[in-house]
PDB file of N, CA and C in Angstrom:
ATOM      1  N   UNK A   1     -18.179  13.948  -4.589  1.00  0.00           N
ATOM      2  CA  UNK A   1     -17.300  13.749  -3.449  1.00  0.00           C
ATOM      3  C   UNK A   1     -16.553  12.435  -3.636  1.00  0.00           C
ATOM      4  N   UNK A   2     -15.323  12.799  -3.551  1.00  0.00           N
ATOM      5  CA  UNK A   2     -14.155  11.022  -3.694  1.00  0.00           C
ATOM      6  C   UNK A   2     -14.966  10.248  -2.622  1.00  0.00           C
ATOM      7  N   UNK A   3     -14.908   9.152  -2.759  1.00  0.00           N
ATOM      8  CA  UNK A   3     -15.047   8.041  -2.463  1.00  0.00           C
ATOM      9  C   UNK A   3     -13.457   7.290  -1.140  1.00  0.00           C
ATOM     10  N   UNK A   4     -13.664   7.556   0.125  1.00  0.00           N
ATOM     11  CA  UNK A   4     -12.680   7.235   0.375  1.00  0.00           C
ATOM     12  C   UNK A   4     -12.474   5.886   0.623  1.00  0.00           C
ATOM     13  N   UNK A   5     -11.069   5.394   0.124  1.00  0.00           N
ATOM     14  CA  UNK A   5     -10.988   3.881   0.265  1.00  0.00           C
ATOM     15  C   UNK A   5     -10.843   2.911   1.188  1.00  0.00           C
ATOM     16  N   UNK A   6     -11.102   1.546   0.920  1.00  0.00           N
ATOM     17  CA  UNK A   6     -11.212   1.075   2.243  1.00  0.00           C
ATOM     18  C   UNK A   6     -10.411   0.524   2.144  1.00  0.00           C
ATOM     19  N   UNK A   7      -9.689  -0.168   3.334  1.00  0.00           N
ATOM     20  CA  UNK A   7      -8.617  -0.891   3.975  1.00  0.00           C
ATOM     21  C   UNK A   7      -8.976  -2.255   4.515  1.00  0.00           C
ATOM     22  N   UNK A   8      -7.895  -3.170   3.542  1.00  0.00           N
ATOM     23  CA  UNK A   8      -7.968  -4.636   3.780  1.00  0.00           C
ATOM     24  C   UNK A   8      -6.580  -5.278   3.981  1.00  0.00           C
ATOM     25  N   UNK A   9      -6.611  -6.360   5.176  1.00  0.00           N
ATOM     26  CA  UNK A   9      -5.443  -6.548   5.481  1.00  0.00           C
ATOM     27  C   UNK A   9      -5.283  -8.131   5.181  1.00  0.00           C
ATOM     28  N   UNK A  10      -4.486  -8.979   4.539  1.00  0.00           N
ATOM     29  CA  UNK A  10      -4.546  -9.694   3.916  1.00  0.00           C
ATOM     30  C   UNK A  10      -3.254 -10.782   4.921  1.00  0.00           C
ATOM     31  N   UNK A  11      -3.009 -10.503   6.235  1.00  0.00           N
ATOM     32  CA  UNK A  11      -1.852 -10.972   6.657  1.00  0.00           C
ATOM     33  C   UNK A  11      -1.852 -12.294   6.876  1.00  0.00           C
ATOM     34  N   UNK A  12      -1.078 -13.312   6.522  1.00  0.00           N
ATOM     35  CA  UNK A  12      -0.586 -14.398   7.155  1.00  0.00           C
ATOM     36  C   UNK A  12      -1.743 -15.824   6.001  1.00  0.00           C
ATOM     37  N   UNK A  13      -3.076 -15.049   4.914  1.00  0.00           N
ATOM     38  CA  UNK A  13      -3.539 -15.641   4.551  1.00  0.00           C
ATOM     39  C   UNK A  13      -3.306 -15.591   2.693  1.00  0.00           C
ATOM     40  N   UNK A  14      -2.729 -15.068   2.523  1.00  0.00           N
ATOM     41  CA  UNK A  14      -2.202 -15.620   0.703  1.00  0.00           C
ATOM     42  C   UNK A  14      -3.767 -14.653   0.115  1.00  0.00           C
ATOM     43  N   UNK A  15      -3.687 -14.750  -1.112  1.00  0.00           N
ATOM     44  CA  UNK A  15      -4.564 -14.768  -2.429  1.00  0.00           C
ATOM     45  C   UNK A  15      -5.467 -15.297  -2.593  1.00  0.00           C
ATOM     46  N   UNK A  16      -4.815 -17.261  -1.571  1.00  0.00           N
ATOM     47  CA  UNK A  16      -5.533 -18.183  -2.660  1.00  0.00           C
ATOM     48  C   UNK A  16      -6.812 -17.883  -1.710  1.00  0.00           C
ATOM     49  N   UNK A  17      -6.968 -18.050  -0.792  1.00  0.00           N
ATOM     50  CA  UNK A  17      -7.931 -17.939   0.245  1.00  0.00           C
ATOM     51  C   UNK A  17      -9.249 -17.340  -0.483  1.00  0.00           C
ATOM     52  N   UNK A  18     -10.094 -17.974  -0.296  1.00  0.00           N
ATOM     53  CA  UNK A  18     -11.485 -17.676  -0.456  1.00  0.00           C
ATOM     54  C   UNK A  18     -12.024 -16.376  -0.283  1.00  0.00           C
ATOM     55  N   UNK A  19     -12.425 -16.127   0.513  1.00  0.00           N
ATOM     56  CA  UNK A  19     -12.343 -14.905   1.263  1.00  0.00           C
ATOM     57  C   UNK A  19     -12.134 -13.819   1.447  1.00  0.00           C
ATOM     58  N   UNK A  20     -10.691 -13.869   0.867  1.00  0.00           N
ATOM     59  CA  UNK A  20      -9.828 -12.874   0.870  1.00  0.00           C
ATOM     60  C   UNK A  20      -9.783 -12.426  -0.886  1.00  0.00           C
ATOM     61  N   UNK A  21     -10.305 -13.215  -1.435  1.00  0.00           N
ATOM     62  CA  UNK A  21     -10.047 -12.950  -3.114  1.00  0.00           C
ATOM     63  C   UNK A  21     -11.592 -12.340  -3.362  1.00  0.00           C
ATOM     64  N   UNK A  22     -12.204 -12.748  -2.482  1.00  0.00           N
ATOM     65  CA  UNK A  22     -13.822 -11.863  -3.190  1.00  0.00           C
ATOM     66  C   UNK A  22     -13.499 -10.563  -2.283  1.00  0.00           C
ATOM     67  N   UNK A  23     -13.204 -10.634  -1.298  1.00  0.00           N
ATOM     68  CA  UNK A  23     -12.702  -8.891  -0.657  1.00  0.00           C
ATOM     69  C   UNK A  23     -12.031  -8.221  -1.955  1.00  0.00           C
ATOM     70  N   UNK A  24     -11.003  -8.937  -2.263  1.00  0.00           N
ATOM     71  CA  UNK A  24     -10.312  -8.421  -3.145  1.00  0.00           C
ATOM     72  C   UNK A  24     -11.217  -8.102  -4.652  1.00  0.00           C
ATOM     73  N   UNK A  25     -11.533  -8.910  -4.840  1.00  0.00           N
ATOM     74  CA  UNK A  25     -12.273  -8.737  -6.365  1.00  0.00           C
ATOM     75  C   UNK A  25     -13.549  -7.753  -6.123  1.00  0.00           C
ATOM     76  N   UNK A  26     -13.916  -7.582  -5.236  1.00  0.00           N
ATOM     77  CA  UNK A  26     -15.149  -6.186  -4.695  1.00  0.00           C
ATOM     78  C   UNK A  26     -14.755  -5.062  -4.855  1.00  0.00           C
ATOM     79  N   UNK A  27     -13.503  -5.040  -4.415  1.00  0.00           N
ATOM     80  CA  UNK A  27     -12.626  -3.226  -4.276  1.00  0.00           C
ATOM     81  C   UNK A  27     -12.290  -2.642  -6.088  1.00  0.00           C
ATOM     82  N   UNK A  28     -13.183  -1.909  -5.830  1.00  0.00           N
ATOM     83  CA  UNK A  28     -13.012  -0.938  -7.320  1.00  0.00           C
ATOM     84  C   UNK A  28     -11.164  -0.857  -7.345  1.00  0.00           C
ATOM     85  N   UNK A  29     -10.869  -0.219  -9.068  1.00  0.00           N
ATOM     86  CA  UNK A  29      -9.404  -0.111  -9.120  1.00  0.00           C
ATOM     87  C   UNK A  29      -8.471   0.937  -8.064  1.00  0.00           C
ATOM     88  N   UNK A  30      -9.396   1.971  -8.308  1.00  0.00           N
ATOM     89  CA  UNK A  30      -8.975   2.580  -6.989  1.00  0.00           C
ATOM     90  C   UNK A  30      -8.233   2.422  -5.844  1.00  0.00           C
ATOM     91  N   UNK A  31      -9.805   1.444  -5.477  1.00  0.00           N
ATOM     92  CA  UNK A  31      -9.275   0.865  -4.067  1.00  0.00           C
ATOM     93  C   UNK A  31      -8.373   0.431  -3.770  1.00  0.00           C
ATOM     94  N   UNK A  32      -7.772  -0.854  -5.140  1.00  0.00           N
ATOM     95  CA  UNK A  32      -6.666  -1.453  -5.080  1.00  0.00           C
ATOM     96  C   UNK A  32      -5.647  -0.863  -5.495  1.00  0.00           C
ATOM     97  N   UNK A  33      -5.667   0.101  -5.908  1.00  0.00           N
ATOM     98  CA  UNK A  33      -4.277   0.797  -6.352  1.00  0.00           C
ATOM     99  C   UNK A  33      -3.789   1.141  -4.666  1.00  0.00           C
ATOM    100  N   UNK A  34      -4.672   2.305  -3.707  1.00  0.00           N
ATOM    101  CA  UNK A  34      -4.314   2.764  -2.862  1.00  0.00           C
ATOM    102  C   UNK A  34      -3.710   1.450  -1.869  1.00  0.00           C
ATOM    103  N   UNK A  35      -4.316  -0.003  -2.002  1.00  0.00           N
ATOM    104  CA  UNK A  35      -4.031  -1.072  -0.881  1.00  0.00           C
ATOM    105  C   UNK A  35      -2.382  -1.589  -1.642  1.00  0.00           C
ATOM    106  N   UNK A  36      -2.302  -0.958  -2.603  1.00  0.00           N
ATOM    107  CA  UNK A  36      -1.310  -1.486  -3.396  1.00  0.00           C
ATOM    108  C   UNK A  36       0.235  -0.242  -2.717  1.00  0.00           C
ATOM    109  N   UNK A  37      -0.194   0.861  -3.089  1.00  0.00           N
ATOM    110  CA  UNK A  37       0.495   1.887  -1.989  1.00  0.00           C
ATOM    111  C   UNK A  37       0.861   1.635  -0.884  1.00  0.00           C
ATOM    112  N   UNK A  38      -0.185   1.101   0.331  1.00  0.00           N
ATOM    113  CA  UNK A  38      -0.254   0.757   1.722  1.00  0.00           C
ATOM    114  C   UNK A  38       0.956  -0.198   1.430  1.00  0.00           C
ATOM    115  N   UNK A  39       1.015  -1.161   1.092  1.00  0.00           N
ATOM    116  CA  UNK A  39       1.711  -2.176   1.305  1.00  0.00           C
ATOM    117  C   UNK A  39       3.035  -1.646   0.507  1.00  0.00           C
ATOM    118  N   UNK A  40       3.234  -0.656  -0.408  1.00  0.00           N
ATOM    119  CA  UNK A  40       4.471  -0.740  -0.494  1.00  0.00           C
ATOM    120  C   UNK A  40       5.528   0.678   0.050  1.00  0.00           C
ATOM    121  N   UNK A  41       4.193   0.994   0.661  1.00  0.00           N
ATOM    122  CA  UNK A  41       4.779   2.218   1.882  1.00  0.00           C
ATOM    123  C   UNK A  41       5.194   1.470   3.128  1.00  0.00           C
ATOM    124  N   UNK A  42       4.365   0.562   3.615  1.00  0.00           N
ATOM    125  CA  UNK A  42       4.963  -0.528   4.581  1.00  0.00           C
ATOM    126  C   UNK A  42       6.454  -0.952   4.274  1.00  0.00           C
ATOM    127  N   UNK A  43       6.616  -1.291   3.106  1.00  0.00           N
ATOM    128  CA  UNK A  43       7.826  -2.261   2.907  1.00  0.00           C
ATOM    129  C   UNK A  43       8.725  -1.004   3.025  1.00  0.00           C
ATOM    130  N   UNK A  44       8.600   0.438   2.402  1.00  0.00           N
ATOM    131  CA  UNK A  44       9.405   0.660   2.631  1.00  0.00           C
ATOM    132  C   UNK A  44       9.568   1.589   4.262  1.00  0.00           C
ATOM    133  N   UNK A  45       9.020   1.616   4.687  1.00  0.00           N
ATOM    134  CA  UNK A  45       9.077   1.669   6.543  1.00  0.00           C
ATOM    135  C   UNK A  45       9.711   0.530   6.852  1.00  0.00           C
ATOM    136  N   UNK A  46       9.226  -0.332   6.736  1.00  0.00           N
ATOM    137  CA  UNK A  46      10.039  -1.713   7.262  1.00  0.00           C
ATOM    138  C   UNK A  46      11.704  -1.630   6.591  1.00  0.00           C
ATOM    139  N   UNK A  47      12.237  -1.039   5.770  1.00  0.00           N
ATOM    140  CA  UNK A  47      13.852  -1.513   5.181  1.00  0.00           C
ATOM    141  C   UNK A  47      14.286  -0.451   5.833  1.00  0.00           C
ATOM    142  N   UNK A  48      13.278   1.452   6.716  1.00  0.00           N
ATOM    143  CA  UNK A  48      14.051   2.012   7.093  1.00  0.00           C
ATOM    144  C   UNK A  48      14.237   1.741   8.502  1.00  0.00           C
ATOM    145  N   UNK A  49      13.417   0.798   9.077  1.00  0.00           N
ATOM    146  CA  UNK A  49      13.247   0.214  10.807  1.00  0.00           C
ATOM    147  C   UNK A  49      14.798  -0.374  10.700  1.00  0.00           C
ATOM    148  N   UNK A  50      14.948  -1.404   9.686  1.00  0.00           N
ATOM    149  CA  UNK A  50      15.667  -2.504   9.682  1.00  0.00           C
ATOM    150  C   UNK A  50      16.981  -1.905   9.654  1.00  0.00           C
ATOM    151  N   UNK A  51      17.462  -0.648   9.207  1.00  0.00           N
ATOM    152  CA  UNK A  51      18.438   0.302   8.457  1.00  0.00           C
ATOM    153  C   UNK A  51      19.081  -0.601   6.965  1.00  0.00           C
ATOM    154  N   UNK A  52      17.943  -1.081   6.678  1.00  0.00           N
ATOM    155  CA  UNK A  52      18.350  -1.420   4.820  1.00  0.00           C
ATOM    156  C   UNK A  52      18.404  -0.388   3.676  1.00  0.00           C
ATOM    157  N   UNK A  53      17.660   0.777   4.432  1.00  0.00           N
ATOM    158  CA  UNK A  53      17.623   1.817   4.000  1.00  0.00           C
ATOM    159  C   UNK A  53      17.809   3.325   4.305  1.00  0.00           C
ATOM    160  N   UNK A  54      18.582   4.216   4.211  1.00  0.00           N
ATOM    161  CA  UNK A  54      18.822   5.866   5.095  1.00  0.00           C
ATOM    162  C   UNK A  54      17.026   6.492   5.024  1.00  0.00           C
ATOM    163  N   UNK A  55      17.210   7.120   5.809  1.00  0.00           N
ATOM    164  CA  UNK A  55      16.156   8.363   5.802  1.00  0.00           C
ATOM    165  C   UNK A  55      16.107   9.042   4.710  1.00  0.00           C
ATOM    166  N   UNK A  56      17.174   9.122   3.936  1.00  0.00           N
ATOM    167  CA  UNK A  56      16.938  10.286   3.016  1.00  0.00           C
ATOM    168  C   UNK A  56      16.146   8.761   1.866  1.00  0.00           C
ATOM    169  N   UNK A  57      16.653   7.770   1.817  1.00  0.00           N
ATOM    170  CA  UNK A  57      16.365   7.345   0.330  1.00  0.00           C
ATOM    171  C   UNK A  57      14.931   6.924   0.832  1.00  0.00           C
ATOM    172  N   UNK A  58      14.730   6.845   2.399  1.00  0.00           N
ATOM    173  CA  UNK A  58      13.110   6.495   2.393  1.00  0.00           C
ATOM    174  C   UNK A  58      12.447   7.748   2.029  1.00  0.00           C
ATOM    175  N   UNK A  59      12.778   8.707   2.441  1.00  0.00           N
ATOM    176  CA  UNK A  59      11.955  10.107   2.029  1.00  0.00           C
ATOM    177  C   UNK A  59      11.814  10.137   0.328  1.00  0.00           C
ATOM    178  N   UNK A  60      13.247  10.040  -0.443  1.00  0.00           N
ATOM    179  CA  UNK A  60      12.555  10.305  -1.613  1.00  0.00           C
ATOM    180  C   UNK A  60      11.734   9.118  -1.823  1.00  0.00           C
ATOM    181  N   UNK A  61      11.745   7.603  -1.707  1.00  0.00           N
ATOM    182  CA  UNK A  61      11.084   7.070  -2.506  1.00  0.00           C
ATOM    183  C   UNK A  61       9.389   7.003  -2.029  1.00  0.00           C
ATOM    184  N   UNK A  62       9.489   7.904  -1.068  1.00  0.00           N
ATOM    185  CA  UNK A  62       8.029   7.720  -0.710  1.00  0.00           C
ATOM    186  C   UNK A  62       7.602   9.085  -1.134  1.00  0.00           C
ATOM    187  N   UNK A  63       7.881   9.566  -1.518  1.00  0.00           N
ATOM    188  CA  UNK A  63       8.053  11.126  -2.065  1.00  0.00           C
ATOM    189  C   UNK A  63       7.555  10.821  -4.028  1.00  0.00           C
ATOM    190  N   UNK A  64       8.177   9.883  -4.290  1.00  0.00           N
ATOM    191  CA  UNK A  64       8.099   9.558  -5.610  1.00  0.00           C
ATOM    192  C   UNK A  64       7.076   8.673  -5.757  1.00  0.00           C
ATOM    193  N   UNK A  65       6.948   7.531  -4.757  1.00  0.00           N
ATOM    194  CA  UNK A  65       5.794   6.618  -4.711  1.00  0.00           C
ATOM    195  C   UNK A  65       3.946   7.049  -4.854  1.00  0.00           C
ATOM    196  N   UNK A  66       4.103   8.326  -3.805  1.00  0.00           N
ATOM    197  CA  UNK A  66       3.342   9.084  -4.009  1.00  0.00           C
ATOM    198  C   UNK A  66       3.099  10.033  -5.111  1.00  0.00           C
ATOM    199  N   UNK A  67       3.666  10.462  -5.804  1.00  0.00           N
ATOM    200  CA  UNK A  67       3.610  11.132  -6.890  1.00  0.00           C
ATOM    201  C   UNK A  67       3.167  10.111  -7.990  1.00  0.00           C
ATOM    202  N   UNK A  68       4.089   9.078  -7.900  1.00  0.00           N
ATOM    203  CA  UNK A  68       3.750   8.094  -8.972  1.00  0.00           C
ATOM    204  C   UNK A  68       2.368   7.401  -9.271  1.00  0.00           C
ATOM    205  N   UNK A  69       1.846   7.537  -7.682  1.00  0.00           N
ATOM    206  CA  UNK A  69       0.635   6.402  -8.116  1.00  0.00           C
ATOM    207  C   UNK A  69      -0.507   7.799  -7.281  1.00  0.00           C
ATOM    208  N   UNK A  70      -0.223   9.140  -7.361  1.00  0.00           N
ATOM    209  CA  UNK A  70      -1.407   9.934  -7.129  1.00  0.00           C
ATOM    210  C   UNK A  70      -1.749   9.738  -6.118  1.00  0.00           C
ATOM    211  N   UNK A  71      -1.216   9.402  -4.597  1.00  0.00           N
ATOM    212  CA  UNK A  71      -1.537   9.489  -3.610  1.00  0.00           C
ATOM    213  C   UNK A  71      -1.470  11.227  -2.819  1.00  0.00           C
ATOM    214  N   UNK A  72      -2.450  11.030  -1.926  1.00  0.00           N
ATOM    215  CA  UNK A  72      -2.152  12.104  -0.901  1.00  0.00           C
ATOM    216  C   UNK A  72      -1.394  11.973   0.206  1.00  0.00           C
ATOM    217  N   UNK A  73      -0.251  12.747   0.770  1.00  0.00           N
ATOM    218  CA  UNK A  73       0.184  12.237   1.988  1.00  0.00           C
ATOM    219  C   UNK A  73      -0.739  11.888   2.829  1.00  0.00           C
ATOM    220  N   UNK A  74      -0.139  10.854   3.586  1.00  0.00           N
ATOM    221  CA  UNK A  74      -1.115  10.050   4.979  1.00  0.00           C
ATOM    222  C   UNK A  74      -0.589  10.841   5.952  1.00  0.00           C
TER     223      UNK A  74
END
């Protein structure tokens, strides 16, 4: 049975942070691939809020994002 991944939110505190780098260094590759997704499915929600981006080019690239890095739709 997959292993489902867990979710870490890293806001407002950097890398360097203590804390936040052994969270980080715990999460199998996996994990971090999918937190790696999260955040760049965010960014691109955030450029279509902002209209930096149409609907259609958010659809494909999240369409491709997912394909690319083996996600399942959320």
């Amino acid at each position: 049975m997959k292993q489902k991944p867990l979710t870490f939110r890293f806001e407002g505190k950097g890398m360097d942070n203590t804390n936040d780098s052994i969270a980080w260094s715990s999460l199998t590759h996996e994990q971090k691939n999918h937190q790696l997704f999260l955040k760049q499915k965010e960014l691109l929600d955030q450029f279509l809020k902002t209209g930096a981006i149409s609907q259609v080019q958010h659809d494909k690239s999240l369409h491709d994002l997912i394909e690319q890095m083996g996600e399942a739709k959320e």
